[in-house]
N, C-alpha and C. Protein backbone atom coordinates (compact mmCIF):
# COMPACT_ATOMS: atom_id res chain seq x y z
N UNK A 1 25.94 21.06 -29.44
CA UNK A 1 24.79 21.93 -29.24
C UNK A 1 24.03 21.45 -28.01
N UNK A 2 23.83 22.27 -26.37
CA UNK A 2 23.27 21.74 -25.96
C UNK A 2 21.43 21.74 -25.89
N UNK A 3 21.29 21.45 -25.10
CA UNK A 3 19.56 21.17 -25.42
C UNK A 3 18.66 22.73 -24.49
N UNK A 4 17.46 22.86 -25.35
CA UNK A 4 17.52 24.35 -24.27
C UNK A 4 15.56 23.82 -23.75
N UNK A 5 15.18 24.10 -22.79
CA UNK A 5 13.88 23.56 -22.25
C UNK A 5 12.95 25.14 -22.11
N UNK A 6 11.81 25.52 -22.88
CA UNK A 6 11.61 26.96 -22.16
C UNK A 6 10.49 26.43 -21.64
N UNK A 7 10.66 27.34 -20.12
CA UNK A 7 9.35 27.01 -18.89
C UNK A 7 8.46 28.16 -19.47
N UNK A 8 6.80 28.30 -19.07
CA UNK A 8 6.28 29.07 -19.44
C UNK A 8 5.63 29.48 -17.55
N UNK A 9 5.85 30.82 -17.30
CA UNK A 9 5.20 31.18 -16.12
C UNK A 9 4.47 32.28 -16.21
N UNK A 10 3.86 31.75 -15.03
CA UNK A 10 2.27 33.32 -15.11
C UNK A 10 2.25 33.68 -13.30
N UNK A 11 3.50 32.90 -12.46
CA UNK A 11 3.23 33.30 -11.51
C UNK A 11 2.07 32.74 -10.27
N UNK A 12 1.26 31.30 -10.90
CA UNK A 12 0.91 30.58 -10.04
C UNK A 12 1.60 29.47 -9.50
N UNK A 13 0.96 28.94 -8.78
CA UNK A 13 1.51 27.47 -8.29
C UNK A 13 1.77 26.17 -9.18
N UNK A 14 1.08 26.15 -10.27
CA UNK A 14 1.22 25.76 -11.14
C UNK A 14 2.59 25.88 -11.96
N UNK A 15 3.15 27.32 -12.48
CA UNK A 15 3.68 27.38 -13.19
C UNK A 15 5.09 27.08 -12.49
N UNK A 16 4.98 27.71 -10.72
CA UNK A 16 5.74 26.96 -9.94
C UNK A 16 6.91 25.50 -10.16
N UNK A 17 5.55 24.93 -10.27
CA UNK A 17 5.56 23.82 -9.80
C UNK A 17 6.22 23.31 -11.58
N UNK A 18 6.12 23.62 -12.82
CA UNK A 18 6.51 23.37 -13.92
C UNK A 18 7.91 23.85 -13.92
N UNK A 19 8.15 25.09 -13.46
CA UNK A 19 9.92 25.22 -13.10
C UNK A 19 10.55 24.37 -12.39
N UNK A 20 10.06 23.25 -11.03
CA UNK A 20 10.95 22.91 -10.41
C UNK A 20 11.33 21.61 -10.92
N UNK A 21 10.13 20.89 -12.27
CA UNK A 21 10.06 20.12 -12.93
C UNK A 21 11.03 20.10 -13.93
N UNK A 22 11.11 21.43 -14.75
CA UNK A 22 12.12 21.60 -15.50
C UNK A 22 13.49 21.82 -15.03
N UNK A 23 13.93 22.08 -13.92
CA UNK A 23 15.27 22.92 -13.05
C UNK A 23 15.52 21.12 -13.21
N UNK A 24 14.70 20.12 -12.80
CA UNK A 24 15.23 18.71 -12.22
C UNK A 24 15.35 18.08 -14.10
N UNK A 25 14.87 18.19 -15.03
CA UNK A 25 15.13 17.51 -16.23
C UNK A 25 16.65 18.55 -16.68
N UNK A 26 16.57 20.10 -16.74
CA UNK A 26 17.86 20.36 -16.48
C UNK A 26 19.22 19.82 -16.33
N UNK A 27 19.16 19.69 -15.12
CA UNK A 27 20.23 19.06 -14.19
C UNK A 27 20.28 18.47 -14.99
N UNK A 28 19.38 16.79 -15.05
CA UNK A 28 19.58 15.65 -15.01
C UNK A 28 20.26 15.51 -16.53
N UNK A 29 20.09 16.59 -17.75
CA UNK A 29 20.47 16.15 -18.39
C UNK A 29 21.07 17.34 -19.19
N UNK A 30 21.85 18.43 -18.34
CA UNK A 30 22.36 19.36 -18.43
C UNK A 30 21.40 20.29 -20.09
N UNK A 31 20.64 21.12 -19.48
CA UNK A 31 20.15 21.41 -20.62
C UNK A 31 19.78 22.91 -20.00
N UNK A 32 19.70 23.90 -20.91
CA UNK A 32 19.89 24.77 -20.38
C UNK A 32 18.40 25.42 -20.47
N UNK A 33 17.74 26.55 -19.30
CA UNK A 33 16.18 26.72 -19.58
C UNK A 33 16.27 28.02 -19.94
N UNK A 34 15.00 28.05 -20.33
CA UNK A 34 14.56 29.95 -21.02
C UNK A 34 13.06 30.24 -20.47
N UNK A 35 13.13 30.45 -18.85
CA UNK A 35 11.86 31.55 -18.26
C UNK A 35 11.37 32.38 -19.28
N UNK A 36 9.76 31.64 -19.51
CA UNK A 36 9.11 32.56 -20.27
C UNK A 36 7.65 33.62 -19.70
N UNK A 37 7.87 34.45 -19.04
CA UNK A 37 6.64 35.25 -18.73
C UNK A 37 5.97 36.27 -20.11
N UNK A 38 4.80 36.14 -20.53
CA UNK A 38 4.20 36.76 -21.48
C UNK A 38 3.45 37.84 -20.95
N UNK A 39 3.10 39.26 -21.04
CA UNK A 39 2.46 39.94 -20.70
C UNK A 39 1.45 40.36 -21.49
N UNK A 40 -0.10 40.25 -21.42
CA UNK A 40 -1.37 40.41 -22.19
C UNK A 40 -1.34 42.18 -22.29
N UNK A 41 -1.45 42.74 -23.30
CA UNK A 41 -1.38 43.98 -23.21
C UNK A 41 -2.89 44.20 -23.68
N UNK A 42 -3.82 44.66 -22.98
CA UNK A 42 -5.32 45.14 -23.13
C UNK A 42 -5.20 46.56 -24.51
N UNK A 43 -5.42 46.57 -25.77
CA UNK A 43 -5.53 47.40 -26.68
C UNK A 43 -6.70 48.69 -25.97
N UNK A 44 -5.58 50.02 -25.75
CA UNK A 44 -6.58 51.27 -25.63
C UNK A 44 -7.16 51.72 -26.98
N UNK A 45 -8.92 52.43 -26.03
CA UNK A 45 -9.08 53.29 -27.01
C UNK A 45 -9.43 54.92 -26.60
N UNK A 46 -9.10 55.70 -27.81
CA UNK A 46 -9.34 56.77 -27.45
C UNK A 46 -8.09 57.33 -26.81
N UNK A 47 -8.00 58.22 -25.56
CA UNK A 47 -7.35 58.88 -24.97
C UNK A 47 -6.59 58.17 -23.66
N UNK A 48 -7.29 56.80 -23.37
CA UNK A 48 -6.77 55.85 -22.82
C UNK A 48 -5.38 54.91 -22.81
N UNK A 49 -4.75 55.37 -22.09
CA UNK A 49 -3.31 54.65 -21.70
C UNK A 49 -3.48 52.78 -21.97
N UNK A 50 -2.48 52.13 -22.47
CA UNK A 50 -2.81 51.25 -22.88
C UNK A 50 -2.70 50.24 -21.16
N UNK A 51 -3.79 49.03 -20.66
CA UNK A 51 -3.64 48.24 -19.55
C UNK A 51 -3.05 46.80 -20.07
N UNK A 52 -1.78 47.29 -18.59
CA UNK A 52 -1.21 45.62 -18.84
C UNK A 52 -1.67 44.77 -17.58
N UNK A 53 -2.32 43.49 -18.22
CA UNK A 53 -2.51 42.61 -17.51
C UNK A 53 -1.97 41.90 -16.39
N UNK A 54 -1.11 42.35 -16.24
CA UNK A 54 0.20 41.78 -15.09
C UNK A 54 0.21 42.95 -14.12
N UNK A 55 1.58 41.73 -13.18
CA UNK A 55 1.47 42.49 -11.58
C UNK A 55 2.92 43.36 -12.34
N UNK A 56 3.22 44.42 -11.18
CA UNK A 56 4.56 44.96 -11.87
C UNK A 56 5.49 44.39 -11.61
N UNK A 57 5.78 43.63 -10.42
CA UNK A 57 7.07 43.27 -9.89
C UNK A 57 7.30 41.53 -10.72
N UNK A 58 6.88 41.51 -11.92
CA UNK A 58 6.81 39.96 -12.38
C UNK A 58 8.33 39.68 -12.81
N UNK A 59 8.50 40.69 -13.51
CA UNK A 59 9.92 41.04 -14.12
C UNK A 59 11.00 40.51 -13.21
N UNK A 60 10.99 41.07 -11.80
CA UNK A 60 12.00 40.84 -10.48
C UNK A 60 12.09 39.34 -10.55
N UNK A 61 10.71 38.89 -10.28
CA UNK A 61 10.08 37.81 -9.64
C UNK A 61 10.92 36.64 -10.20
N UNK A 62 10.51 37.33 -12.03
CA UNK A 62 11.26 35.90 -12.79
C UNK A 62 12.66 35.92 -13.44
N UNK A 63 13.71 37.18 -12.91
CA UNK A 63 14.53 37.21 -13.06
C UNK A 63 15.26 36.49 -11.76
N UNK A 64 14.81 36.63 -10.78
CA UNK A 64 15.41 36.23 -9.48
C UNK A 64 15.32 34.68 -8.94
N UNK A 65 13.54 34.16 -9.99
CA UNK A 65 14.56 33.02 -10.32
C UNK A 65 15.20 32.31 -10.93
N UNK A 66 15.17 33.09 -12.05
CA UNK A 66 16.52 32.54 -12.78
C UNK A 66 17.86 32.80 -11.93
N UNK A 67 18.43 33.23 -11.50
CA UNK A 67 19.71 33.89 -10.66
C UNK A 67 19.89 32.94 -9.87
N UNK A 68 18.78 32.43 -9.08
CA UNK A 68 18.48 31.25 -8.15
C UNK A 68 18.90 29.77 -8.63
N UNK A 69 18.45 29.73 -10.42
CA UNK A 69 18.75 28.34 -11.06
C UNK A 69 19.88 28.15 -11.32
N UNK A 70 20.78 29.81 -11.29
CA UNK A 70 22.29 29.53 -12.09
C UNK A 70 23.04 29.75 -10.88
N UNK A 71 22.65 29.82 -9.67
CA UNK A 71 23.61 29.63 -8.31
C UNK A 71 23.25 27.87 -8.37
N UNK A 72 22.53 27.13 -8.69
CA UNK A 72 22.05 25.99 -8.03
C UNK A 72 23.16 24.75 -9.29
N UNK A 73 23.49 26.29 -10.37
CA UNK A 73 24.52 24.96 -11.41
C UNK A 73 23.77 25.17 -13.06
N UNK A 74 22.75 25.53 -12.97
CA UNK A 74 21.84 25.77 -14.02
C UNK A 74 21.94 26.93 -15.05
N UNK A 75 22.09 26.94 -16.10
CA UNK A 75 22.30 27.59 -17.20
C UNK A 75 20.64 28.17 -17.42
N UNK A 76 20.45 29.17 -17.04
CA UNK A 76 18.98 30.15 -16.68
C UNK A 76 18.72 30.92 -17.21
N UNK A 77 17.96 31.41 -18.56
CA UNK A 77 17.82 32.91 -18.73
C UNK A 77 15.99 33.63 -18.94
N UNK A 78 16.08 34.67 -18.52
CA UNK A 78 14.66 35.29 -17.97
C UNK A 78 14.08 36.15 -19.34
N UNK A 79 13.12 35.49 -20.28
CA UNK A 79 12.81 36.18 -21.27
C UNK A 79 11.14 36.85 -20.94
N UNK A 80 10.95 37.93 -21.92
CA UNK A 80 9.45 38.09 -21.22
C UNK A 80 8.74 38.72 -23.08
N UNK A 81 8.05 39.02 -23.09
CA UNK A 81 7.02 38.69 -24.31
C UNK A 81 5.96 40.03 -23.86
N UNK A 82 5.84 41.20 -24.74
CA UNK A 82 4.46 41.65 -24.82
C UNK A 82 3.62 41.46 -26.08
N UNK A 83 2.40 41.17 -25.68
CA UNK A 83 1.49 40.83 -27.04
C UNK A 83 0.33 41.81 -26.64
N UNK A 84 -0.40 42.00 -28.12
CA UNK A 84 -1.67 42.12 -27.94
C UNK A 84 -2.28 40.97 -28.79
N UNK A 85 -2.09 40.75 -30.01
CA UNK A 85 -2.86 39.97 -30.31
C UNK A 85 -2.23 38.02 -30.16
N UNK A 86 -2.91 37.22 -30.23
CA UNK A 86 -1.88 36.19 -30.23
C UNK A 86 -2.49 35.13 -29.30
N UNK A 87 -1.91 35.48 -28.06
CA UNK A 87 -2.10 35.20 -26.94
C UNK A 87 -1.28 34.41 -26.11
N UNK A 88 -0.76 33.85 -25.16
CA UNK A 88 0.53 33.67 -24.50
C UNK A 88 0.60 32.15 -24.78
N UNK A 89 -0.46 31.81 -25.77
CA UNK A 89 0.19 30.47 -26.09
C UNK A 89 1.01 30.44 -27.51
N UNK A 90 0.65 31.49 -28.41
CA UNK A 90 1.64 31.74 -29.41
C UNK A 90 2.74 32.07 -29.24
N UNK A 91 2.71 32.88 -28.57
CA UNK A 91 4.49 33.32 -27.92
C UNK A 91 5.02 32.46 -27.41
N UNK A 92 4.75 31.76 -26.29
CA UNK A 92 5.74 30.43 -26.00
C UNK A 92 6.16 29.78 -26.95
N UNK A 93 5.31 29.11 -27.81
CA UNK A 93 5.70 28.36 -29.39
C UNK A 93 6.35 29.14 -30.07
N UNK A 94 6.12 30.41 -30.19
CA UNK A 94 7.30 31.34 -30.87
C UNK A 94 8.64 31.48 -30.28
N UNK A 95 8.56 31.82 -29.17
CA UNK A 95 9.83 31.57 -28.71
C UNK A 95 10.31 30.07 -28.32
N UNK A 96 10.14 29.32 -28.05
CA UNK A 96 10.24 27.67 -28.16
C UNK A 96 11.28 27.69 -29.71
N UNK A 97 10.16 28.11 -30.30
CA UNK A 97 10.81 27.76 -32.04
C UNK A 97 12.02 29.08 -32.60
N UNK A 98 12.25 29.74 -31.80
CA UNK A 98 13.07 30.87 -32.00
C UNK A 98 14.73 30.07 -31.51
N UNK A 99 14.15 30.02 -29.94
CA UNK A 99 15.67 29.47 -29.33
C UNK A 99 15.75 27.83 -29.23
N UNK A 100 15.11 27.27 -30.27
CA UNK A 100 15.54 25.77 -30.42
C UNK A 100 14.90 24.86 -29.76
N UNK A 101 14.29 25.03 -29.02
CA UNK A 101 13.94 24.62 -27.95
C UNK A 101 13.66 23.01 -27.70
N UNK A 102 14.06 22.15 -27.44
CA UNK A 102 13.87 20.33 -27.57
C UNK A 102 12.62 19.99 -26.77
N UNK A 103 12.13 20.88 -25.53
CA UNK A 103 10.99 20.68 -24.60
C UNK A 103 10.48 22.08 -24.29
N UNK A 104 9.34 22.30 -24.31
CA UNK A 104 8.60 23.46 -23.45
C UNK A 104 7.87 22.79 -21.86
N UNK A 105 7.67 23.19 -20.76
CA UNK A 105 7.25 22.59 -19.85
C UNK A 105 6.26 24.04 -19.22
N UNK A 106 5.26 23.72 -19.24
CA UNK A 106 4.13 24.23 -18.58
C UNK A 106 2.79 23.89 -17.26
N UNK A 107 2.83 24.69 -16.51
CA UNK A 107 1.37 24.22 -15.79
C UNK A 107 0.52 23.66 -16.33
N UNK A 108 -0.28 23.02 -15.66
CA UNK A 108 -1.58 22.52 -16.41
C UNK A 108 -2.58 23.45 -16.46
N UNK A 109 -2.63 24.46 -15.32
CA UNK A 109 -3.81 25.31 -15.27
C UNK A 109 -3.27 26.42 -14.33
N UNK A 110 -3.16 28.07 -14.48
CA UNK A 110 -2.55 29.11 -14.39
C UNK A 110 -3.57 29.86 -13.50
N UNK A 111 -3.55 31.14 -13.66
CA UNK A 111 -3.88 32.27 -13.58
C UNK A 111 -5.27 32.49 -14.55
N UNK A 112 -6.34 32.33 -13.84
CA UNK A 112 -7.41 32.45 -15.15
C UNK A 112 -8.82 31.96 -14.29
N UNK A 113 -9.63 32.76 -14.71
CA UNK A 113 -11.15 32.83 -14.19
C UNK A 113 -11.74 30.99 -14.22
N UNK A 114 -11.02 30.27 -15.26
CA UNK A 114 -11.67 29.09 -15.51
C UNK A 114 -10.51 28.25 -14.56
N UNK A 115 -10.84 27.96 -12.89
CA UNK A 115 -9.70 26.94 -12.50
C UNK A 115 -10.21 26.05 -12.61
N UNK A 116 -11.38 25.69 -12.68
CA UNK A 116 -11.56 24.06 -12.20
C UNK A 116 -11.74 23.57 -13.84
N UNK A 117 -11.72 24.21 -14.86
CA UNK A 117 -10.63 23.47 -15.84
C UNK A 117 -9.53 22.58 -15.91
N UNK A 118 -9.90 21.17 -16.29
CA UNK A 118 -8.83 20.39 -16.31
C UNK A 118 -7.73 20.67 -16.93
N UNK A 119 -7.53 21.29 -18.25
CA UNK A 119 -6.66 22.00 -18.59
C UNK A 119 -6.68 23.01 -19.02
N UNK A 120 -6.07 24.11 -18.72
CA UNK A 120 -5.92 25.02 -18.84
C UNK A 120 -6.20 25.64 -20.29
N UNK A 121 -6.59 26.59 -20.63
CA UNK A 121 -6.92 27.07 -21.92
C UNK A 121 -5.21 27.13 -22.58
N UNK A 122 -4.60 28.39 -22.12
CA UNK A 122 -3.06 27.95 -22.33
C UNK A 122 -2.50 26.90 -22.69
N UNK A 123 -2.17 25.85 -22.20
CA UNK A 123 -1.67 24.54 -21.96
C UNK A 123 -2.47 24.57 -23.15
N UNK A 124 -3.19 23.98 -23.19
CA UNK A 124 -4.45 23.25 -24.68
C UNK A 124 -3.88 23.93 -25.59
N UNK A 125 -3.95 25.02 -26.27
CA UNK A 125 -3.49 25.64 -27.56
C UNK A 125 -1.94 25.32 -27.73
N UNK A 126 -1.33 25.64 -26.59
CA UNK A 126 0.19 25.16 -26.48
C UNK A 126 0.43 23.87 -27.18
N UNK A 127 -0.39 23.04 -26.77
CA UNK A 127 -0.12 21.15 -27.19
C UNK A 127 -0.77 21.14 -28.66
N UNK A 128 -1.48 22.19 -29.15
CA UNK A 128 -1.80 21.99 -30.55
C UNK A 128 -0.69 23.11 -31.73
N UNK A 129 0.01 24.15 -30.94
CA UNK A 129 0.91 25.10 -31.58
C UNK A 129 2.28 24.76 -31.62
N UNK A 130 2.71 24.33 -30.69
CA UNK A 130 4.07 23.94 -30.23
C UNK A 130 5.00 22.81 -31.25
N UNK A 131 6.18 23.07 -32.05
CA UNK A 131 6.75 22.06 -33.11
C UNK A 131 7.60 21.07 -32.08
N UNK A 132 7.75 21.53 -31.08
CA UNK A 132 8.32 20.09 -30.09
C UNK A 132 7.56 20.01 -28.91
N UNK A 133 7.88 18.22 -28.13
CA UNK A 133 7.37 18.03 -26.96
C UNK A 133 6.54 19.35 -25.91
N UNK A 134 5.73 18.94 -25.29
CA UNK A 134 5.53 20.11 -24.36
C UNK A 134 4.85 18.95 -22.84
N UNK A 135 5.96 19.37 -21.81
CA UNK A 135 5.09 18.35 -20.92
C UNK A 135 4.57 19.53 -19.70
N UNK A 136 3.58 18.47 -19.71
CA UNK A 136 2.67 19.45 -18.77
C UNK A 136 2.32 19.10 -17.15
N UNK A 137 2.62 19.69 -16.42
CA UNK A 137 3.09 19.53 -14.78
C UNK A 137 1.45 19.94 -14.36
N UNK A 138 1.37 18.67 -13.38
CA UNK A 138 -0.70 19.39 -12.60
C UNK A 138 -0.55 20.07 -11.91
N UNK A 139 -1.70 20.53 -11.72
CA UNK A 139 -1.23 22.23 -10.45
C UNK A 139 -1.91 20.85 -9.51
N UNK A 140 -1.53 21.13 -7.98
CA UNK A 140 -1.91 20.61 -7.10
C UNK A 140 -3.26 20.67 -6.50
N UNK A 141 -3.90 19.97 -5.89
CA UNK A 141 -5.76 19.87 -5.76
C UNK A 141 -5.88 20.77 -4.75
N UNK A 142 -7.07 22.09 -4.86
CA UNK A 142 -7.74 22.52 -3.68
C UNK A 142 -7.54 21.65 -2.85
């Protein structure tokens, strides 16, 4: 059985920077990853179309690099998550605990009104939800 690592991305530098972390524990110890992008779905009301929180092209974004990890030797696959209620730190742990997962690897701090948060709201619930390891990569300093 090999070992499976899921990255969690939102598309910053951060979460960046937690894939290239995981692509290198990968390798090093042949394990295969599961790209996780979650999409916040804003609940309509009324006559209102429901708003998703995301850019559209995320889908491309994080399929392409997965495609990128499995030219490089890497066993890669691009999962994505809509929620409304929950929030994208339950879903990672859900899926973590779905496909086995031995490590989750995340940014420290994402996409989110609060940056100069040391850690990320995400990340934090993650390290209290999560049934295995979760290591957490710093986003780099202003």
């Amino acid at each position: 059985m090999s070992s499976k690592i899921v990255v969690g991305l939102d598309g910053s530098v951060g979460s960046d920077r937690a894939l290239e972390a995981a692509a290198e524990v990968a390798k090093r110890d042949g394990a295969a990853l599961v790209l996780c992008h979650v999409v916040e779905r804003i609940a309509a009301k009324g006559d209102m179309a429901p708003v998703h929180a995301d850019e559209p092209d995320v889908k491309a974004r994080v399929e392409e690099q997965a495609a990128g990890l499995r030219e490089q030797g890497v066993e890669a696959e691009a999962r994505f998550a809509a929620i409304v209620l929950g929030g994208p730190a339950r879903a990672i742990a859900d899926l973590a605990e779905e496909v086995g997962a031995d490590l989750i690897v995340v940014g420290t701090r994402g996409h989110s009104a609060l940056a100069g948060v040391l850690l990320g709201s995400v990340t934090q619930k993650l390290l209290h939800l999560a049934q295995c390891p979760v290591l957490c990569i710093p986003s780099p300093r202003d």
